[in-house]
Protein backbone atom coordinates (compact mmCIF):
# COMPACT_ATOMS: atom_id res chain seq x y z
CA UNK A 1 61.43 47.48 29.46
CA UNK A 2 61.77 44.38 27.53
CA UNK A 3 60.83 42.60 24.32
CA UNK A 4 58.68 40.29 23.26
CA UNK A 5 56.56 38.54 21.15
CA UNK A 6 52.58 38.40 20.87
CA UNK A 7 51.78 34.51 21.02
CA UNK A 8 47.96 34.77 21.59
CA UNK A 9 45.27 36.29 23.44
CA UNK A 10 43.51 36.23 26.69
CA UNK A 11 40.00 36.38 27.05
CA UNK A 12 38.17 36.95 30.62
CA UNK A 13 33.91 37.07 30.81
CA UNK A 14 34.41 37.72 34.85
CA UNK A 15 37.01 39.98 35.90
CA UNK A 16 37.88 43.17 38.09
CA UNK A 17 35.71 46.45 36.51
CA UNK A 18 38.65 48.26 36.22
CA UNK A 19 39.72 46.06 33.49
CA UNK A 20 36.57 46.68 31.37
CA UNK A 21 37.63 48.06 28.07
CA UNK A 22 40.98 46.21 28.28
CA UNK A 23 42.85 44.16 25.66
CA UNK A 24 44.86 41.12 27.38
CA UNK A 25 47.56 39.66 25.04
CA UNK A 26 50.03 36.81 25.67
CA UNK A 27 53.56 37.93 25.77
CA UNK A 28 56.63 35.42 25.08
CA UNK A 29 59.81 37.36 26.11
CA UNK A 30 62.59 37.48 23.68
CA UNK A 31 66.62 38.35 24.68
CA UNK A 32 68.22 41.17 23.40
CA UNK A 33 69.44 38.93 20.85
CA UNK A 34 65.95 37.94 19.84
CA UNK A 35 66.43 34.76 21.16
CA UNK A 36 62.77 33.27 22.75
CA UNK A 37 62.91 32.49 25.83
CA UNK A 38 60.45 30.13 28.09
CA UNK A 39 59.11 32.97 30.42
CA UNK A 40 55.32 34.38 29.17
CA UNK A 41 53.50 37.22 30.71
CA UNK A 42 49.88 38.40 30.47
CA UNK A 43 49.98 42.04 29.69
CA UNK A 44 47.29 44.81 28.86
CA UNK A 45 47.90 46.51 25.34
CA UNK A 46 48.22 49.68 25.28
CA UNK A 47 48.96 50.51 21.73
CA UNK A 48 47.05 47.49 19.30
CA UNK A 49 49.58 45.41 19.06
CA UNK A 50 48.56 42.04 17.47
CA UNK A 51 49.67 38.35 17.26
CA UNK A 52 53.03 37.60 16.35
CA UNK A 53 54.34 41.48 16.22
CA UNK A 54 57.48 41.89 18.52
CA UNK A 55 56.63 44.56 21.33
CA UNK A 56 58.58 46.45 24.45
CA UNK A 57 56.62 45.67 27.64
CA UNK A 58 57.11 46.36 30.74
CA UNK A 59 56.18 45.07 34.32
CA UNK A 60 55.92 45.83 38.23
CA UNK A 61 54.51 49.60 39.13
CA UNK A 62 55.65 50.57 35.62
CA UNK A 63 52.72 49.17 34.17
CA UNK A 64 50.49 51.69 35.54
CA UNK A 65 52.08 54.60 33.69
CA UNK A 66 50.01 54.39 30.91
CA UNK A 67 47.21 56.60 30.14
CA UNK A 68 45.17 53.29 29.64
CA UNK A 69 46.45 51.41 32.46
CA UNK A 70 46.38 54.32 34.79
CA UNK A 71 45.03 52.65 38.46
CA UNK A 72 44.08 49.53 37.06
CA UNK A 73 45.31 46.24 38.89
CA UNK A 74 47.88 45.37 35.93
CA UNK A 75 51.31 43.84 36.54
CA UNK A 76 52.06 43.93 33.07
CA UNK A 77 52.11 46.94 30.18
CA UNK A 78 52.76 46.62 26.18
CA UNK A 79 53.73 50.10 25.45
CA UNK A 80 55.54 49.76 21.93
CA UNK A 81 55.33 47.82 18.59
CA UNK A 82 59.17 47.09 17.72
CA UNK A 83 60.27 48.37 14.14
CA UNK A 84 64.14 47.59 14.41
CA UNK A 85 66.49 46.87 16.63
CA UNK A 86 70.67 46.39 16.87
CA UNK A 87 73.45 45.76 19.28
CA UNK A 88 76.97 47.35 18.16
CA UNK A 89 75.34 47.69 14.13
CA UNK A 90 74.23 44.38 13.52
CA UNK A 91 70.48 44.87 13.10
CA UNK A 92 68.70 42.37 15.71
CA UNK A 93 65.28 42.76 14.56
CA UNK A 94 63.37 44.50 11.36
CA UNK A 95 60.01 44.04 10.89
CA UNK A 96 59.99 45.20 7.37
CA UNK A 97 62.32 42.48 5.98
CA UNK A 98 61.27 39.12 5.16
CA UNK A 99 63.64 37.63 7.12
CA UNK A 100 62.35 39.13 10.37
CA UNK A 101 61.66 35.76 12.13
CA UNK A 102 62.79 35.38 16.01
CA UNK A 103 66.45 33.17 16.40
């Protein structure tokens, strides 16, 4: 798993059947530290996440565990909305605080 950050959506009139019913979002991962990074992924949502909410995703065969992405052609899975996170106490992430914002 790793986290990341909603940056926008992806929309596709034409695709495979078996991603009817699907909602695409554009994933920006974020380090451990909540540093962004460069590297983006297209990923099916699997729990309504929306824009700009921090999320664990996860790629690779993985991605198919989900009861919604279950033997669908997806290479990519958001499978949590991020509340909190820390490394040895010092809180990472909180999406309750105003200060929330990615480093």
């Amino acid at each position: 798993m790793m986290f990341g950050r909603i940056t926008g959506t992806v929309v596709a009139s034409r695709k495979d059947e078996k991603l009817d019913g699907l909602k695409l979002l554009l994933v920006q991962q974020v380090d451990a530290y909540g540093k962004i990074t460069n590297n983006y992924v297209v990923a099916a949502d699997s729990v309504g996440a929306g824009k700009g909410e921090v999320v664990l995703f996860a790629t690779g065969s993985s991605a198919r565990q989900t009861t919604k992405t279950e033997g669908r052609p997806v290479d990519a899975v958001i499978m949590a909305i991020v509340d909190t996170w820390e490394i040895n106490g010092e809180v990472m992430y909180d999406k309750y605080t105003a200060d929330a914002g990615m480093k």
